[in-house]
C-alpha atoms as a PDB file:
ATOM      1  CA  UNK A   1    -184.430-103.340  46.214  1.00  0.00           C
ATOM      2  CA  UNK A   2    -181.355-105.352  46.405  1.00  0.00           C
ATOM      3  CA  UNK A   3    -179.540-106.884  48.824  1.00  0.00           C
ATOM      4  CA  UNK A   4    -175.852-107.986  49.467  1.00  0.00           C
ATOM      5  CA  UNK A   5    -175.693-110.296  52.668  1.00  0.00           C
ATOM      6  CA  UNK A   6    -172.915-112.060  54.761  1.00  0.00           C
ATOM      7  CA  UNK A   7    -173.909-115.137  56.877  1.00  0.00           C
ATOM      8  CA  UNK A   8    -172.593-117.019  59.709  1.00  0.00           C
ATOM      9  CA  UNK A   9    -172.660-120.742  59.093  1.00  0.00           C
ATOM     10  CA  UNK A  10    -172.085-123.603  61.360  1.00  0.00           C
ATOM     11  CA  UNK A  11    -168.672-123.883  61.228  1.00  0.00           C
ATOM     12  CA  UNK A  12    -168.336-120.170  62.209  1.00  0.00           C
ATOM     13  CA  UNK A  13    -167.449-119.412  58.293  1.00  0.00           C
ATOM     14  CA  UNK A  14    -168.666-116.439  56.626  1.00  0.00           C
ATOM     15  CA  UNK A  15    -170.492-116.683  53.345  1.00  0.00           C
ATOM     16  CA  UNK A  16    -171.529-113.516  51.025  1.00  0.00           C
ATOM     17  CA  UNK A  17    -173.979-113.193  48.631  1.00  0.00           C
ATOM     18  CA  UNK A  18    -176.860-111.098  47.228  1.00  0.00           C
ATOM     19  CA  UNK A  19    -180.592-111.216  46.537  1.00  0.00           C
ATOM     20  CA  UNK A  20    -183.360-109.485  45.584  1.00  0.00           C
ATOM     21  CA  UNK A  21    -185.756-111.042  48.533  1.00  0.00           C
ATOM     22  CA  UNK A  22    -183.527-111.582  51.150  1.00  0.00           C
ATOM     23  CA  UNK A  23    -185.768-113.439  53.805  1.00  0.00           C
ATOM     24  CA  UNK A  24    -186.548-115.915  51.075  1.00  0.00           C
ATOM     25  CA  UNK A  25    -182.457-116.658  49.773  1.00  0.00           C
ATOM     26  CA  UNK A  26    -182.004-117.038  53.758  1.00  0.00           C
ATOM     27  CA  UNK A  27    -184.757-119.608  54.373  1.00  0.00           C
ATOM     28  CA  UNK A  28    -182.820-121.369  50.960  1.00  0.00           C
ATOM     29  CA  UNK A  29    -179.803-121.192  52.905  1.00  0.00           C
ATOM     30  CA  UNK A  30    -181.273-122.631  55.857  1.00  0.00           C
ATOM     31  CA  UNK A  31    -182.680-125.978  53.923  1.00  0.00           C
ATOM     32  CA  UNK A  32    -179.815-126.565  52.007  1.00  0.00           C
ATOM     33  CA  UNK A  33    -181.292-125.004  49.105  1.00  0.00           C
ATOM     34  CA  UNK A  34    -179.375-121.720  48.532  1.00  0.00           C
ATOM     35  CA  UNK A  35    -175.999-122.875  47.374  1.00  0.00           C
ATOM     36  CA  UNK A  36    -173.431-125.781  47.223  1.00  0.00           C
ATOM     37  CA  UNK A  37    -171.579-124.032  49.941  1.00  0.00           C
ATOM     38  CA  UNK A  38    -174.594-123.548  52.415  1.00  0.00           C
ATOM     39  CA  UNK A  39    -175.865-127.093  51.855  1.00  0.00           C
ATOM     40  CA  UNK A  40    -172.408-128.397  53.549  1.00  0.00           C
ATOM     41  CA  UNK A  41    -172.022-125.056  55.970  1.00  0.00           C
ATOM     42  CA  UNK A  42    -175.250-125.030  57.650  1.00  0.00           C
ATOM     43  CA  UNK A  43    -176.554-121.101  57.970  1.00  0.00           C
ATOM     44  CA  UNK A  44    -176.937-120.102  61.360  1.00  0.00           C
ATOM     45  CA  UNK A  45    -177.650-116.545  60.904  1.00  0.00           C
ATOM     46  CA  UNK A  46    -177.473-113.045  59.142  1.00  0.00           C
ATOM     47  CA  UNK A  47    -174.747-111.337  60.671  1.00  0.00           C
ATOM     48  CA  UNK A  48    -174.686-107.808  57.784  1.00  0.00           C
ATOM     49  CA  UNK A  49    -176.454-106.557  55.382  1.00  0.00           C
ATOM     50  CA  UNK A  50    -176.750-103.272  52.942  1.00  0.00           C
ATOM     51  CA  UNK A  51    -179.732-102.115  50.588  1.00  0.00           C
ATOM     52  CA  UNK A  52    -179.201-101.155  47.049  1.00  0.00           C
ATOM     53  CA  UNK A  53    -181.207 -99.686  44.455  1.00  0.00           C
ATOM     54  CA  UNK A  54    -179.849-102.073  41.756  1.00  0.00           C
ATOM     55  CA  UNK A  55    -178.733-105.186  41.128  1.00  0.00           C
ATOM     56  CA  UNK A  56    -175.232-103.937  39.273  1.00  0.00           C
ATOM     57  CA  UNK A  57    -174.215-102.376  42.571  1.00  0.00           C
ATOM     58  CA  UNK A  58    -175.433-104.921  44.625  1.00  0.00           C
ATOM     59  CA  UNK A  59    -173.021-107.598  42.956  1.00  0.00           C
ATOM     60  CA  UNK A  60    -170.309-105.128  42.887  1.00  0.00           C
ATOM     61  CA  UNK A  61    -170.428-104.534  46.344  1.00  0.00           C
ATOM     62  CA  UNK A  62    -170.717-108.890  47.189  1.00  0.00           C
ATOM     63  CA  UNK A  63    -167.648-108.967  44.912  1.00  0.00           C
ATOM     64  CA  UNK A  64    -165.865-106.319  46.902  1.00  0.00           C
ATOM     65  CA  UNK A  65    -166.224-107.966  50.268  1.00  0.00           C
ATOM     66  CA  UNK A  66    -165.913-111.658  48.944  1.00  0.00           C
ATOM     67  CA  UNK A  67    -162.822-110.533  47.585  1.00  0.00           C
ATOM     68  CA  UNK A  68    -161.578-109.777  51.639  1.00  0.00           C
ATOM     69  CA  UNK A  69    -160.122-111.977  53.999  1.00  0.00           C
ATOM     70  CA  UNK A  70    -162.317-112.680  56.991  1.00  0.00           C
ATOM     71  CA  UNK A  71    -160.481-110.761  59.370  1.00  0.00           C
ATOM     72  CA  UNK A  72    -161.155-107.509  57.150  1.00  0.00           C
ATOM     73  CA  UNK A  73    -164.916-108.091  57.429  1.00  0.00           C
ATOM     74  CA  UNK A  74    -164.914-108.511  60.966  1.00  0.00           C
ATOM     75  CA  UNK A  75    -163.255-105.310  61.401  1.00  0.00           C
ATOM     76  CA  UNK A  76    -164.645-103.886  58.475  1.00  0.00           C
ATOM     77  CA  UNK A  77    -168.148-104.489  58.650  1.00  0.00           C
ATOM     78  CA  UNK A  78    -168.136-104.783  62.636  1.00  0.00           C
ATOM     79  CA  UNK A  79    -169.392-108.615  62.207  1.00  0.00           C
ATOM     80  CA  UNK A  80    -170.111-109.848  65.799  1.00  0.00           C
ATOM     81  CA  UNK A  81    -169.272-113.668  65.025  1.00  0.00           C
END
């Protein structure tokens, strides 16, 4: 199973990404070990996030919604931020 995630960080941005293990990528996140961007925008929290049966439409999907602007994945998604 695959994942595609959006996360709240400390600054109130959003950041998008997928995984394959989802609890472990967030605990990454959380000790600056999941990206460059997380390690300066602390993750607060897992605000969305859809199943998929592979990995090809898992990163199509995180390049679909990384490709909107926040408001659209507020309103989209129905993000409570």
């Amino acid at each position: 199973m695959w994942y595609i995630y959006i996360l709240l960080c400390s600054d109130t941005s959003l950041y998008t990404g997928a995984t394959n293990d989802l609890e472990k990528r967030f605990e990454a996140h959380k000790n600056g070990k999941g990206g460059a961007y997380t390690r300066s925008h602390k993750a607060l929290k897992i605000v969305h996030k859809e199943e998929f049966q592979t990995k090809s439409e898992a990163l199509k999907k995180e390049a679909e919604i990384k490709s909107w602007s926040r408001a659209k994945k507020i309103k989209n998604l129905k993000l409570k931020t």
